[in-house]
C-alpha atoms as a PDB file:
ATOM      1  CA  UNK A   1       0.000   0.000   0.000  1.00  0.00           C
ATOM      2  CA  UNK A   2       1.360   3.256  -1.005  1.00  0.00           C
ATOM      3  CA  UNK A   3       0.934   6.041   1.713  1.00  0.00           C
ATOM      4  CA  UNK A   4      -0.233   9.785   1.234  1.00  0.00           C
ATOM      5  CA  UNK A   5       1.619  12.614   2.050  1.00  0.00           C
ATOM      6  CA  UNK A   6       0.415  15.264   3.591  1.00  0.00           C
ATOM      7  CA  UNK A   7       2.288  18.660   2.348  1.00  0.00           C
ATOM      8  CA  UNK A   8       2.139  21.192   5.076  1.00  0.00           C
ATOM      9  CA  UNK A   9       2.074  24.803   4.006  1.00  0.00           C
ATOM     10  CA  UNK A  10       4.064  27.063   6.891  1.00  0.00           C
ATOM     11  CA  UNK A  11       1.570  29.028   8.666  1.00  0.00           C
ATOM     12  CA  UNK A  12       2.207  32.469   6.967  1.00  0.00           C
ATOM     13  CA  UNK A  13       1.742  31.006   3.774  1.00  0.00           C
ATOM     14  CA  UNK A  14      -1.836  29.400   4.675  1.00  0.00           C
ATOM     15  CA  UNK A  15      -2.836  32.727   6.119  1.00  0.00           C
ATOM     16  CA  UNK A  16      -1.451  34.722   3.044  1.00  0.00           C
ATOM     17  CA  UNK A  17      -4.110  32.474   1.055  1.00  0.00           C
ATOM     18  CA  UNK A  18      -6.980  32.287   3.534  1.00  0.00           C
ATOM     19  CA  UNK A  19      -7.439  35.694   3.825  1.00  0.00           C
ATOM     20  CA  UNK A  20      -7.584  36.955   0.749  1.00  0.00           C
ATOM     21  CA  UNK A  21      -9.909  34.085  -0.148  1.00  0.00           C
ATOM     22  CA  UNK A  22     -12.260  34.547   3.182  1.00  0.00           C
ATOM     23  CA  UNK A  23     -12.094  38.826   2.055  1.00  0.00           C
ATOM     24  CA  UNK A  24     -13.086  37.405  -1.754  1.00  0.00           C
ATOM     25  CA  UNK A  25     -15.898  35.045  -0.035  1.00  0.00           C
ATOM     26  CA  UNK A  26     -17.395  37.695   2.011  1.00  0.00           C
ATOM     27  CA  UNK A  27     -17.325  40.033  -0.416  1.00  0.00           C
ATOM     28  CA  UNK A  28     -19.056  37.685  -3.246  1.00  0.00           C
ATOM     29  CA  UNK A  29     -21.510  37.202   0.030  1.00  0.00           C
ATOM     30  CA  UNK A  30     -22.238  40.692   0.229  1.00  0.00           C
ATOM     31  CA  UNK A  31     -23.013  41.322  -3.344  1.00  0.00           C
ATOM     32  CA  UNK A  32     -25.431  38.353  -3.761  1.00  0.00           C
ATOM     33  CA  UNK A  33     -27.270  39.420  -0.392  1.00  0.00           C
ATOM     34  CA  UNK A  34     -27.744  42.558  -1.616  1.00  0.00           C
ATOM     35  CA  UNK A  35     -28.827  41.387  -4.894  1.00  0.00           C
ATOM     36  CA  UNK A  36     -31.429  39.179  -3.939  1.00  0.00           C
ATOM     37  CA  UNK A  37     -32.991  41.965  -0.979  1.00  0.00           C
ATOM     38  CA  UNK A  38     -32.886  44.565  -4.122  1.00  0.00           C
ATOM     39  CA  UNK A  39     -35.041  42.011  -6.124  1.00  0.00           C
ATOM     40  CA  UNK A  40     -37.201  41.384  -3.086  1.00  0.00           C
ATOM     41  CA  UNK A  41     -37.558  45.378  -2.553  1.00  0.00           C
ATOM     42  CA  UNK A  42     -38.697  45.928  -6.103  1.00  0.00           C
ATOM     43  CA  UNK A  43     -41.077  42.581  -5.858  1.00  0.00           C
ATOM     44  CA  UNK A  44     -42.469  44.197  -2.892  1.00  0.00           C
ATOM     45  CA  UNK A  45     -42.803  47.990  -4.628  1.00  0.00           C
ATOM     46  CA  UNK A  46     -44.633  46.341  -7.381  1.00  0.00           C
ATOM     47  CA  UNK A  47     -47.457  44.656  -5.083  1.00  0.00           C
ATOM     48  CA  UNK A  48     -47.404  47.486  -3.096  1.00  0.00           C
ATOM     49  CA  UNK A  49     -48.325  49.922  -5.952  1.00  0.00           C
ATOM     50  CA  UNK A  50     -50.282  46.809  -7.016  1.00  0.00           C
ATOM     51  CA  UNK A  51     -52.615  47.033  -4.014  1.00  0.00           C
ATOM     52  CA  UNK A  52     -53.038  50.489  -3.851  1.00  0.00           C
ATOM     53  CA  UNK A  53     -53.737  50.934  -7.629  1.00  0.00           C
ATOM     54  CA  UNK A  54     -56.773  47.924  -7.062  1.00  0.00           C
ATOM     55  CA  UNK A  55     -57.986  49.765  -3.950  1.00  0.00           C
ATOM     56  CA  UNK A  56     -58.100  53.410  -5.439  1.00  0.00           C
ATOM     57  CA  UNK A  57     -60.026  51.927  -8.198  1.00  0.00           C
ATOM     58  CA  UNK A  58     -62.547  50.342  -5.812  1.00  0.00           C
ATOM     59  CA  UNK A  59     -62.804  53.827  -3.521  1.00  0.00           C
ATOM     60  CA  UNK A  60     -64.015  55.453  -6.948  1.00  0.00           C
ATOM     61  CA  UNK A  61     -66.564  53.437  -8.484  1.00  0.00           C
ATOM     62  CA  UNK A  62     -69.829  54.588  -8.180  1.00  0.00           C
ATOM     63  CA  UNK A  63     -71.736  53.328  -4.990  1.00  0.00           C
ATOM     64  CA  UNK A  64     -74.537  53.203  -7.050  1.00  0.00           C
ATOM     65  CA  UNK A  65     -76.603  52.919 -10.976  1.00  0.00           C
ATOM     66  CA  UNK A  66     -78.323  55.531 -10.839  1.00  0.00           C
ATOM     67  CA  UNK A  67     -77.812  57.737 -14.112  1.00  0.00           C
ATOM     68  CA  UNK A  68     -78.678  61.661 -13.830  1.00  0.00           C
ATOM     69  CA  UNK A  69     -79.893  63.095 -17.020  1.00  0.00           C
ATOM     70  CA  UNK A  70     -83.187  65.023 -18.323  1.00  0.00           C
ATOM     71  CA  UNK A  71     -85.281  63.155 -20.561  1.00  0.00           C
ATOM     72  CA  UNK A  72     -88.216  64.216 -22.645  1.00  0.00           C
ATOM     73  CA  UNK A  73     -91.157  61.851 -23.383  1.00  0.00           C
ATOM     74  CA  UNK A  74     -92.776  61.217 -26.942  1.00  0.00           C
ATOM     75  CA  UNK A  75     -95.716  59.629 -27.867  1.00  0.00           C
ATOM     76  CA  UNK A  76     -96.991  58.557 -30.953  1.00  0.00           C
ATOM     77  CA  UNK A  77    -100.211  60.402 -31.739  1.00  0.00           C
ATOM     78  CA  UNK A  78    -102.419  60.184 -34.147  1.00  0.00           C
ATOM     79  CA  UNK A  79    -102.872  62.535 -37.266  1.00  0.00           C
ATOM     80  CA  UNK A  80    -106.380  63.956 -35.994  1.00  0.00           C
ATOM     81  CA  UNK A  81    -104.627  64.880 -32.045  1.00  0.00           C
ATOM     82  CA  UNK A  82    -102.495  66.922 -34.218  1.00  0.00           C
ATOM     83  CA  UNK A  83    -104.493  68.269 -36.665  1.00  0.00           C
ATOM     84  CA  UNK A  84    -106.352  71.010 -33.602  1.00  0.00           C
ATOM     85  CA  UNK A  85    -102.575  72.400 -33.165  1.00  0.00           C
ATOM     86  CA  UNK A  86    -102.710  74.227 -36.577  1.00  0.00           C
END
């Protein structure tokens, strides 16, 4: 059986690696959090608009069908009802 070895870095060397890697992870952390609350801002404007727009349509319809107007009624006479207005 042929046995691994295990290299060693010295400890400088491991932390001149891990750090900037950790500083590159965090980073790449902070850009995808940001990211995805940016998206779930925006979601949330658009509902929110959403919502109101719906509700300020309902607040203005008409509470009722009644239609206001002036109206003038006609009747279908005869020639002889007429014939007195000359």
């Amino acid at each position: 059986m042929s046995q691994v070895k295990v290299v060693q870095l010295p400890g400088w060397l491991a932390w001149l690696i891990a750090i900037p890697a950790l500083v590159v992870a965090a980073l790449f952390g902070f850009v995808v959090f940001v990211a995805v609350l940016g998206l779930a801002l925006l979601i949330a404007l658009y509902l929110g608009v959403r919502i109101w727009w719906l509700r300020r349509k309902i607040r203005r319809a008409p509470e009722s069908e009644v239609i206001e107007g002036e109206y003038v009624v006609v009747r279908k006479t005869h020639q002889s009802d007429t014939e007195h207005l000359r």
